[in-house]
PDB file of N, CA and C in Angstrom:
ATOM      1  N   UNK A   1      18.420  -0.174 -26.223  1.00  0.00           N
ATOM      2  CA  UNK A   1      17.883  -1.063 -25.215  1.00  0.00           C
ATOM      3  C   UNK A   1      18.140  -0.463 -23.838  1.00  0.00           C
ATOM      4  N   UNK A   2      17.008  -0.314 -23.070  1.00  0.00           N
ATOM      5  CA  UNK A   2      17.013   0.205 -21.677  1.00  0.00           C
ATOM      6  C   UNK A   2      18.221  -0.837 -20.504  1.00  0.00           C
ATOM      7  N   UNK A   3      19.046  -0.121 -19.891  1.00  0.00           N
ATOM      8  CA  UNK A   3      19.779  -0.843 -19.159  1.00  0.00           C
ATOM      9  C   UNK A   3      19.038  -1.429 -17.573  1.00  0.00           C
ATOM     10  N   UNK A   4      18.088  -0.573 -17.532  1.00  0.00           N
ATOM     11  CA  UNK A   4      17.108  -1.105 -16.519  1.00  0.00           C
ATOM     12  C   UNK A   4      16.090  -2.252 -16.190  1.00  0.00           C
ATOM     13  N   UNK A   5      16.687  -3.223 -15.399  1.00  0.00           N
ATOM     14  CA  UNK A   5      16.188  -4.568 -15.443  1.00  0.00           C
ATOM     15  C   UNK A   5      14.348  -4.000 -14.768  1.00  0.00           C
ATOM     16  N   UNK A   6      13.216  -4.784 -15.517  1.00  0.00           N
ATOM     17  CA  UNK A   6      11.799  -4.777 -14.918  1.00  0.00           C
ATOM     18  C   UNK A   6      11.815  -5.296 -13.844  1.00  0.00           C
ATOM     19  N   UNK A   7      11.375  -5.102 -12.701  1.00  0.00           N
ATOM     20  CA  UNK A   7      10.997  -5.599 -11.143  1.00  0.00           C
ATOM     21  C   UNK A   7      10.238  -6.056 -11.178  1.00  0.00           C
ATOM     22  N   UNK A   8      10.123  -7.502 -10.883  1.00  0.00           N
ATOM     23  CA  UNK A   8       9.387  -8.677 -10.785  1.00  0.00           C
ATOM     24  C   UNK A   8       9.306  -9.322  -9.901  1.00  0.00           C
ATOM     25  N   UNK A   9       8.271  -9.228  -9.007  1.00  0.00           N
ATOM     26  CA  UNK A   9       8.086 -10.178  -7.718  1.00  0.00           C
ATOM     27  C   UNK A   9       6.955 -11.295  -7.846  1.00  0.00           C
ATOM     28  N   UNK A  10       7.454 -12.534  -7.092  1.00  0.00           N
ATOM     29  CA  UNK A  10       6.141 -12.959  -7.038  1.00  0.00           C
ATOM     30  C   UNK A  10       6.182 -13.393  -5.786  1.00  0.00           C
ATOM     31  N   UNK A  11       4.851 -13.959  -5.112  1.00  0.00           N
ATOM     32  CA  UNK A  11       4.740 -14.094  -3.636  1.00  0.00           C
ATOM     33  C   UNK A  11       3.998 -15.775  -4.145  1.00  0.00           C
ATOM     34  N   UNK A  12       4.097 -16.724  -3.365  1.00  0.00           N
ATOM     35  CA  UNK A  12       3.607 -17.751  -3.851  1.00  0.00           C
ATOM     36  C   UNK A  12       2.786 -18.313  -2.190  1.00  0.00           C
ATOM     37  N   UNK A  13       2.140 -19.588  -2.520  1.00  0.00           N
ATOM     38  CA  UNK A  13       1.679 -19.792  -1.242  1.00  0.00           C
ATOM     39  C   UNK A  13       1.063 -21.204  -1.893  1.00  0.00           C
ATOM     40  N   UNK A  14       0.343 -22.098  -0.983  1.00  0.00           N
ATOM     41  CA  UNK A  14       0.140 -23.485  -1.514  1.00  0.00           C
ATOM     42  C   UNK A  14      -0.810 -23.660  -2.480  1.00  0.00           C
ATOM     43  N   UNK A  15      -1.699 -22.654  -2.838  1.00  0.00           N
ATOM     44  CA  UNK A  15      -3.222 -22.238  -3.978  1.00  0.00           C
ATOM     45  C   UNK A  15      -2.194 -22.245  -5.164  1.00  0.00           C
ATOM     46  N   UNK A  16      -0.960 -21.226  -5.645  1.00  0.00           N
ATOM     47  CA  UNK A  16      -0.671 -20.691  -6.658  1.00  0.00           C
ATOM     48  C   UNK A  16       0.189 -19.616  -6.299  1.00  0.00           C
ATOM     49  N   UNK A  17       0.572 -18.574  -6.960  1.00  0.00           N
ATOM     50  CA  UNK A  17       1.068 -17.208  -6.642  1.00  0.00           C
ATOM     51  C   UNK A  17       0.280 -15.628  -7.242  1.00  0.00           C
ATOM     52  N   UNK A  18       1.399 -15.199  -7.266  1.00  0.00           N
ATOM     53  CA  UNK A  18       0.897 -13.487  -7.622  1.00  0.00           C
ATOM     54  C   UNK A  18       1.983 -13.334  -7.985  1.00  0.00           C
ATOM     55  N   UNK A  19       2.456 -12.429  -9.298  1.00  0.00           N
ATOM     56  CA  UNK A  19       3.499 -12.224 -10.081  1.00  0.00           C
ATOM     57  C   UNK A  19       3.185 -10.596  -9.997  1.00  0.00           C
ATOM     58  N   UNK A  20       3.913  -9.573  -9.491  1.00  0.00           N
ATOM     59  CA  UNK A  20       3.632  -8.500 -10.053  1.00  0.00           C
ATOM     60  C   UNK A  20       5.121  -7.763 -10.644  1.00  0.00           C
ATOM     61  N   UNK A  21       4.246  -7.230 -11.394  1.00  0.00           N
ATOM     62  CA  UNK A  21       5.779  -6.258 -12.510  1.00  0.00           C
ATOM     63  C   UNK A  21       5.849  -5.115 -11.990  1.00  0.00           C
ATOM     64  N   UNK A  22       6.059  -4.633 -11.176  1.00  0.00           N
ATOM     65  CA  UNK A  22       6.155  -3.413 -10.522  1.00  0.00           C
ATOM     66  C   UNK A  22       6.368  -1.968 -11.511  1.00  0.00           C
ATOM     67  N   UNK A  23       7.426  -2.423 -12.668  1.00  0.00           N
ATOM     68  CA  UNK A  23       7.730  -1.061 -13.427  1.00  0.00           C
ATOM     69  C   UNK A  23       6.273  -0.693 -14.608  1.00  0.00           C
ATOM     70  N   UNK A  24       5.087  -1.915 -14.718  1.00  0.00           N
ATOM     71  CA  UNK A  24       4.578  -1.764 -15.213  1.00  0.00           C
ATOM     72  C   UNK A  24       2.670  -1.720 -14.655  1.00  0.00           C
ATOM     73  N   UNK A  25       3.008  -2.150 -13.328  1.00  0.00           N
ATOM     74  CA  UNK A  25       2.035  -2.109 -12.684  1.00  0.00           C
ATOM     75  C   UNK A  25       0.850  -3.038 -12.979  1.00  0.00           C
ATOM     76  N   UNK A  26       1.844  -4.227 -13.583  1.00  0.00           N
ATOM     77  CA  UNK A  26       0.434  -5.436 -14.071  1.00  0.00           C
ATOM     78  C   UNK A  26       0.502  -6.438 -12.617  1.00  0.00           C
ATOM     79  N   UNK A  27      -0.637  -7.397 -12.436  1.00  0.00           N
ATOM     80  CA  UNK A  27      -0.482  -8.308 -11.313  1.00  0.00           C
ATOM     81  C   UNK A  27      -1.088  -9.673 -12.156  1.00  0.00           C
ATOM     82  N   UNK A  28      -0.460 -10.892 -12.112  1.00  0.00           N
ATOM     83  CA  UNK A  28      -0.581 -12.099 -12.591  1.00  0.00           C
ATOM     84  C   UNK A  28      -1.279 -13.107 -11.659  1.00  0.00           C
ATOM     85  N   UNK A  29      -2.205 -13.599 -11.784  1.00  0.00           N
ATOM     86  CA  UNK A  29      -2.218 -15.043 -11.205  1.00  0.00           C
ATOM     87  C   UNK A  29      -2.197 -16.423 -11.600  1.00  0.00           C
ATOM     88  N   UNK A  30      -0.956 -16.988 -10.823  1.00  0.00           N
ATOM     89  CA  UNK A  30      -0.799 -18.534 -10.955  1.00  0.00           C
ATOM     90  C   UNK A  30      -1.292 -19.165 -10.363  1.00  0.00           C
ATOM     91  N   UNK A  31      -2.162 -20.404 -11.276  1.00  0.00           N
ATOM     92  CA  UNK A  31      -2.134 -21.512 -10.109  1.00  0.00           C
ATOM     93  C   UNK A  31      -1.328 -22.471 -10.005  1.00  0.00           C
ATOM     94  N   UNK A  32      -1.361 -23.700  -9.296  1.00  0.00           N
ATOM     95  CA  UNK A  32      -0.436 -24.352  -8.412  1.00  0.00           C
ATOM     96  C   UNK A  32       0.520 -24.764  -9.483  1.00  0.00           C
ATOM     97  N   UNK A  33       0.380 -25.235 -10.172  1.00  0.00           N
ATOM     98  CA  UNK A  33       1.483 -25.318 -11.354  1.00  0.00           C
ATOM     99  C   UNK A  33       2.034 -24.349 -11.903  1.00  0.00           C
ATOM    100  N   UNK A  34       1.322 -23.405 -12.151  1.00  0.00           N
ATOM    101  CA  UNK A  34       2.411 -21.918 -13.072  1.00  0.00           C
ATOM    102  C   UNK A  34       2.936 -21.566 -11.761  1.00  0.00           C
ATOM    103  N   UNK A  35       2.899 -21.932 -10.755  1.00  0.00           N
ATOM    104  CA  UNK A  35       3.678 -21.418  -9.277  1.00  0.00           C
ATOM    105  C   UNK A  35       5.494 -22.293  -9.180  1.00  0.00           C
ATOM    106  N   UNK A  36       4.651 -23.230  -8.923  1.00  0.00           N
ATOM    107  CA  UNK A  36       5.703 -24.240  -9.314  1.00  0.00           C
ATOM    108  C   UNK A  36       6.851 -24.218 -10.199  1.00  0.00           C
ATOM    109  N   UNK A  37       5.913 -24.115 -11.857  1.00  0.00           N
ATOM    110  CA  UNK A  37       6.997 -23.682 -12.771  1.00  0.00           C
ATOM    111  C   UNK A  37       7.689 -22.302 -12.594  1.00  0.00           C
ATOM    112  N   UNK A  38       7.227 -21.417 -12.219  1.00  0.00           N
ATOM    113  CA  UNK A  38       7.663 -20.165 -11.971  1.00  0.00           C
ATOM    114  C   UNK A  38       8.721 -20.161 -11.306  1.00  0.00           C
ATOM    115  N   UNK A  39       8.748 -20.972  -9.959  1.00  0.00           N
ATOM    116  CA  UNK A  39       9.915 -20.829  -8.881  1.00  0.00           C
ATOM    117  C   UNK A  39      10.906 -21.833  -9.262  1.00  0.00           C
ATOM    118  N   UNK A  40      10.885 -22.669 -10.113  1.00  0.00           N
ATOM    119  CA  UNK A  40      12.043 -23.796 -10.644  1.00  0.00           C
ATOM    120  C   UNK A  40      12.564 -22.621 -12.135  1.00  0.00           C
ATOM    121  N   UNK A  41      11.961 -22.020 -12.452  1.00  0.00           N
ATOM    122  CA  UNK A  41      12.869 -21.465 -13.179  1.00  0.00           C
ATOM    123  C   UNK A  41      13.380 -19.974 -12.564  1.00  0.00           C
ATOM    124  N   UNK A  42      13.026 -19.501 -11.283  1.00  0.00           N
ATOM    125  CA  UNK A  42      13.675 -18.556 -10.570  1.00  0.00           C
ATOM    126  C   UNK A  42      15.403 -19.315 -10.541  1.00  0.00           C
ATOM    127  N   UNK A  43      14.849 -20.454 -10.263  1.00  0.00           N
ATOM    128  CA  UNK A  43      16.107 -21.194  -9.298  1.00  0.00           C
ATOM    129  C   UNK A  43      17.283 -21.600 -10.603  1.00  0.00           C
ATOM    130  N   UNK A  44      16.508 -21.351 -11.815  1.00  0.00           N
ATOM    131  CA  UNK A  44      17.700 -21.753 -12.919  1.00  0.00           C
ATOM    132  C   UNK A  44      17.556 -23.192 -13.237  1.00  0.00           C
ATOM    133  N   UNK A  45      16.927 -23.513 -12.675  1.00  0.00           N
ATOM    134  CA  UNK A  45      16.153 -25.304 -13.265  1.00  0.00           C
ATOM    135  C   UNK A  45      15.887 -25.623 -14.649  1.00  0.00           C
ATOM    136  N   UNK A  46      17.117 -26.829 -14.976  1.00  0.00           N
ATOM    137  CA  UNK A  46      16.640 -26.570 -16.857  1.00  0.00           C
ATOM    138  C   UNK A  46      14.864 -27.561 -17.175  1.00  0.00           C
ATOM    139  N   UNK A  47      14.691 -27.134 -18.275  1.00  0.00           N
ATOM    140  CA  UNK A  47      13.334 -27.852 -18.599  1.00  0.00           C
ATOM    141  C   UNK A  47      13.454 -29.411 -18.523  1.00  0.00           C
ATOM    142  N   UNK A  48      14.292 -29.955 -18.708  1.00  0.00           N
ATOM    143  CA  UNK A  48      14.177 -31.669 -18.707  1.00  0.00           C
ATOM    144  C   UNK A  48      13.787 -31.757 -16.796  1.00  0.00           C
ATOM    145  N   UNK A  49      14.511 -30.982 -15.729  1.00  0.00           N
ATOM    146  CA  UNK A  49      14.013 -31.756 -14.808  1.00  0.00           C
ATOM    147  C   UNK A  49      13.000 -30.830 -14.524  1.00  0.00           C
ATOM    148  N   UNK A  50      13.054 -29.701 -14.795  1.00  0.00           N
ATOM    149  CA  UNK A  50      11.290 -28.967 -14.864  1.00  0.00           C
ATOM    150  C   UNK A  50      10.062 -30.261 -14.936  1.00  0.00           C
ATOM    151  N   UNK A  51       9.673 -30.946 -15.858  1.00  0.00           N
ATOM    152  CA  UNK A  51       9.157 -31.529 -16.496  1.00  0.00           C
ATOM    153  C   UNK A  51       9.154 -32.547 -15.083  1.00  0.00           C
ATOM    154  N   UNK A  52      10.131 -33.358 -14.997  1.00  0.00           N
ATOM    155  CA  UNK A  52      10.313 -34.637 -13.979  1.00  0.00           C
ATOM    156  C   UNK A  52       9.526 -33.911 -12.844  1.00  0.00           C
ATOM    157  N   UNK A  53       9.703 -32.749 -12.354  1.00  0.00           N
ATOM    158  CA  UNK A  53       9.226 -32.332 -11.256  1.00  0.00           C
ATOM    159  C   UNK A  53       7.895 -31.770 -10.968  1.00  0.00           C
ATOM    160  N   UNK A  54       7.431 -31.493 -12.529  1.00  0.00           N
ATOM    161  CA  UNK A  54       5.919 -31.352 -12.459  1.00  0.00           C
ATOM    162  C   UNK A  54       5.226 -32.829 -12.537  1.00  0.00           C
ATOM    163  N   UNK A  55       5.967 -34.200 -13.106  1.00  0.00           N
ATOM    164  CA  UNK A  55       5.169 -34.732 -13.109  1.00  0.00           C
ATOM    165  C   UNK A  55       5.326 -35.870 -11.463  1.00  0.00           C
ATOM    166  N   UNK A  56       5.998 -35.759 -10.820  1.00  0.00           N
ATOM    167  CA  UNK A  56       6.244 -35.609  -9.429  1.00  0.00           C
ATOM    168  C   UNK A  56       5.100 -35.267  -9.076  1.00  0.00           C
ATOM    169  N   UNK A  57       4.888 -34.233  -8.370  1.00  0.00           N
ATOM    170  CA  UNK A  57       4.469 -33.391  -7.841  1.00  0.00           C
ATOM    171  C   UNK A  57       2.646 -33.199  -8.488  1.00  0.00           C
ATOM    172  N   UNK A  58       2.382 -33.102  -9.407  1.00  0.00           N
ATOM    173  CA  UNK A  58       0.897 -32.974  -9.485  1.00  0.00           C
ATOM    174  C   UNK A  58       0.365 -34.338 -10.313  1.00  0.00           C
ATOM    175  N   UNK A  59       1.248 -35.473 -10.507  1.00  0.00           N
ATOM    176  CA  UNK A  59       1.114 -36.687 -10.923  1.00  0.00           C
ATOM    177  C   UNK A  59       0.043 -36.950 -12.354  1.00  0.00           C
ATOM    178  N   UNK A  60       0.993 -36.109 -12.907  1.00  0.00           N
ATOM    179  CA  UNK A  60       0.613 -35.880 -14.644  1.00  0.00           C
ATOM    180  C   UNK A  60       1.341 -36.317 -15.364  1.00  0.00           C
ATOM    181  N   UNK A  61       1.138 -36.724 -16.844  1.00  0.00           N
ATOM    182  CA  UNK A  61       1.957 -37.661 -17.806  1.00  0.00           C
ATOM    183  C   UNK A  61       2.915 -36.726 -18.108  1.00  0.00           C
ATOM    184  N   UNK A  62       4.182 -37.006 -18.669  1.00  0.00           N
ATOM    185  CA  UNK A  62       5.430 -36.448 -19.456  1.00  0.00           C
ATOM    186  C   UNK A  62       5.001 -34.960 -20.425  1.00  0.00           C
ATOM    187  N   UNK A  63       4.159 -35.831 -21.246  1.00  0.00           N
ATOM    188  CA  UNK A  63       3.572 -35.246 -22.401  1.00  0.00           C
ATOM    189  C   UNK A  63       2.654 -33.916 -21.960  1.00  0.00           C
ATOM    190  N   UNK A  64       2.047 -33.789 -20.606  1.00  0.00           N
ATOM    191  CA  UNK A  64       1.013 -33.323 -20.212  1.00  0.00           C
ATOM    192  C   UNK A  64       2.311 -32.205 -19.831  1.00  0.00           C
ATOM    193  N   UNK A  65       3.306 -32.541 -18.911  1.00  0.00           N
ATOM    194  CA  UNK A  65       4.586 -31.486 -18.513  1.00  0.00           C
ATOM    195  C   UNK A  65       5.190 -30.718 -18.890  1.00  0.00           C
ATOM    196  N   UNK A  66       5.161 -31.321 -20.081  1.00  0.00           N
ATOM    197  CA  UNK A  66       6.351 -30.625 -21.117  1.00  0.00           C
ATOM    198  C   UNK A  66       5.238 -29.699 -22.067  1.00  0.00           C
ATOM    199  N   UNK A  67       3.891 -30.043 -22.111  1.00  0.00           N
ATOM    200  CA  UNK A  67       3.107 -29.046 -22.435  1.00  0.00           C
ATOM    201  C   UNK A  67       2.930 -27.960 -21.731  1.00  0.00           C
ATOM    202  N   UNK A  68       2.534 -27.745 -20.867  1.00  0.00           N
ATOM    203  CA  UNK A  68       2.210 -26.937 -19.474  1.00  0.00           C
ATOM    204  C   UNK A  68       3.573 -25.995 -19.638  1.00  0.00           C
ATOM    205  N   UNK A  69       4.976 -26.605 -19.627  1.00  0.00           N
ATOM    206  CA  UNK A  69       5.904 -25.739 -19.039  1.00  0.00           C
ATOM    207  C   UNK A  69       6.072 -25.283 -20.789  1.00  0.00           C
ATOM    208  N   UNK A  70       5.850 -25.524 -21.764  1.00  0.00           N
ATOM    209  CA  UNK A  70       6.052 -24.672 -23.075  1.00  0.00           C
ATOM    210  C   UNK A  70       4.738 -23.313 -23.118  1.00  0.00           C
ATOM    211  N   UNK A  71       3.338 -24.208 -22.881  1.00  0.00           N
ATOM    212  CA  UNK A  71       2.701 -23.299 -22.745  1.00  0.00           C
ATOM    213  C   UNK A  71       3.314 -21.882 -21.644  1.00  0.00           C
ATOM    214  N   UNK A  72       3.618 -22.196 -20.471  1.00  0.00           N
ATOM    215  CA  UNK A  72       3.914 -21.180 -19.874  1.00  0.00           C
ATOM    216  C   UNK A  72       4.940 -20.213 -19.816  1.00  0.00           C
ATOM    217  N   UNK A  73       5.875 -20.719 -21.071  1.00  0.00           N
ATOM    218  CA  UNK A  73       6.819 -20.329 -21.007  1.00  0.00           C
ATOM    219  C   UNK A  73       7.000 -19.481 -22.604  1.00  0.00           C
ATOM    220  N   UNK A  74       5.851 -19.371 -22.914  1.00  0.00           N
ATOM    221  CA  UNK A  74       5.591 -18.529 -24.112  1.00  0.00           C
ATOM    222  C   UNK A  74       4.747 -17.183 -23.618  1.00  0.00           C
ATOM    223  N   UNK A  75       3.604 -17.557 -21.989  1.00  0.00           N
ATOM    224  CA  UNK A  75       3.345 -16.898 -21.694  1.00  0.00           C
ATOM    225  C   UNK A  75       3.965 -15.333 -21.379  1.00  0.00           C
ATOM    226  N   UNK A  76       5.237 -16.457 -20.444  1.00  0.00           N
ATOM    227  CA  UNK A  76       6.199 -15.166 -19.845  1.00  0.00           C
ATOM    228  C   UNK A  76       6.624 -14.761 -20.764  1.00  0.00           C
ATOM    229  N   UNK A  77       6.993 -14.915 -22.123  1.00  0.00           N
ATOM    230  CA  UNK A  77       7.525 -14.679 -23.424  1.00  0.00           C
ATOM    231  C   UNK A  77       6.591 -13.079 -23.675  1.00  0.00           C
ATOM    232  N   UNK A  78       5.496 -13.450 -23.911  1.00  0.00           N
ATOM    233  CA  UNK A  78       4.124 -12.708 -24.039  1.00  0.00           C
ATOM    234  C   UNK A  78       3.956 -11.680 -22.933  1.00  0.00           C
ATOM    235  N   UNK A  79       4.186 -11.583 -21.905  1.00  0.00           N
ATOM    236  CA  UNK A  79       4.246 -10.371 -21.012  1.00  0.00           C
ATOM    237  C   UNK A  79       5.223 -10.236 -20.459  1.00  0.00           C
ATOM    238  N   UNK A  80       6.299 -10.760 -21.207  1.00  0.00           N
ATOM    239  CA  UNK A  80       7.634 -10.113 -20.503  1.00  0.00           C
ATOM    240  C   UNK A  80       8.075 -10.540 -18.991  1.00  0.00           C
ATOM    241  N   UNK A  81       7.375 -10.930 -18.279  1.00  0.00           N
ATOM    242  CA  UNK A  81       7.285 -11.400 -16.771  1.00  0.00           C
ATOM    243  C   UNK A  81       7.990 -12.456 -16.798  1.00  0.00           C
ATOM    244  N   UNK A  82       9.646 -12.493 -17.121  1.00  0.00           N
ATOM    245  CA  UNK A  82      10.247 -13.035 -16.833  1.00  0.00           C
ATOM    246  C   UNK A  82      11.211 -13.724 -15.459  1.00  0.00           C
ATOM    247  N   UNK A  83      11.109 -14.678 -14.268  1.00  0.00           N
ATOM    248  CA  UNK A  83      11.260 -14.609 -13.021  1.00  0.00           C
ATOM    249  C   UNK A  83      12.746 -13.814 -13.451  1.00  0.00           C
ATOM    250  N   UNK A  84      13.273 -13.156 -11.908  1.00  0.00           N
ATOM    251  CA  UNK A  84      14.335 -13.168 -11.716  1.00  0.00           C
ATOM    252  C   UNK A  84      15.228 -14.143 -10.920  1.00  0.00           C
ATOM    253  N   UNK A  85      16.317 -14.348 -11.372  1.00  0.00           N
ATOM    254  CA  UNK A  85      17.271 -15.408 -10.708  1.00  0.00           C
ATOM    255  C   UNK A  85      17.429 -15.238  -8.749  1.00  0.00           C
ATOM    256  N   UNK A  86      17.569 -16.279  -8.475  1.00  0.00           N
ATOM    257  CA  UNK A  86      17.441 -15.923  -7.013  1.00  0.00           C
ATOM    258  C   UNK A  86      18.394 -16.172  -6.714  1.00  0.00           C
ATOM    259  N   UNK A  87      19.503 -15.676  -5.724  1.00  0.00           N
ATOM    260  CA  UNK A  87      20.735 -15.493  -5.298  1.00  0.00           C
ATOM    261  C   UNK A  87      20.959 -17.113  -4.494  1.00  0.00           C
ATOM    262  N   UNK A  88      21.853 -17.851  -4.703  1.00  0.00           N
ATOM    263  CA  UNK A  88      22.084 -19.112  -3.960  1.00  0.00           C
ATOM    264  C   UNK A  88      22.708 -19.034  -2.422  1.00  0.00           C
ATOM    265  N   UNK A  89      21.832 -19.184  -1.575  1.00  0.00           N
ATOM    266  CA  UNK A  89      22.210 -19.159  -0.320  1.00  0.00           C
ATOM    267  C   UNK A  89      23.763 -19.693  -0.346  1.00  0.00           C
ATOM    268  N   UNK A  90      24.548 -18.697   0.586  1.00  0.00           N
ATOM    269  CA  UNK A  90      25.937 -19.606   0.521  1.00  0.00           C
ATOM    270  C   UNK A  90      26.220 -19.975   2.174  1.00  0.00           C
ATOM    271  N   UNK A  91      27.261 -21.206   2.017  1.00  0.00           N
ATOM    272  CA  UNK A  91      27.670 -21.456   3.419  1.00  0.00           C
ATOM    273  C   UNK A  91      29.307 -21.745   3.392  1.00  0.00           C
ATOM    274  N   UNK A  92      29.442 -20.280   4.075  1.00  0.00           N
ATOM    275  CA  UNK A  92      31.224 -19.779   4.467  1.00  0.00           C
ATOM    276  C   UNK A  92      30.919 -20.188   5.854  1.00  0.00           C
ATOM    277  N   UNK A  93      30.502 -20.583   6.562  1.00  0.00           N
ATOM    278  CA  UNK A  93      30.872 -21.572   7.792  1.00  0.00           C
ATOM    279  C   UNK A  93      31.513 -21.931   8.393  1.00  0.00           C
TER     280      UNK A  93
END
């Protein structure tokens, strides 16, 4: 197993995002929901409030949430385009 983590960026904006894999040179597009889900699981967000927060936010049933974030989460499964964790702002203050 390669010790070299894949470089994964994505750039997001209020449409959706852009996921690119840099070591592999693919480019993804999300829309406003695979954006969404994308950056709650950058942040380490488990799936139960994943779910609460999609249905928040684009005012869709439970059932409809918890679909969406399985579907997408087989995706990243499927191309490897797994987010990377994002460092937690700290305050030494």
């Amino acid at each position: 197993m390669s010790n070299q983590r894949n470089r994964v960026r994505a750039l997001h904006s209020a449409d959706g995002a852009i996921v690119m894999d840099i070591d592999r040179g693919k480019l993804f597009s999300l829309n406003a929901t695979g954006s969404a889900i994308y950056e709650l699981l950058a942040k380490g967000i488990d799936d139960e409030t994943i779910v609460h927060e999609l249905t928040r936010r684009f005012n869709i049933s439970v059932d409809i949430a918890v679909q969406d974030l399985r579907d997408f989460q087989k995706a990243l499964s499927a191309h490897a385009v797994h987010p990377q964790p994002q460092p937690h702002p700290r305050n030494d203050r």
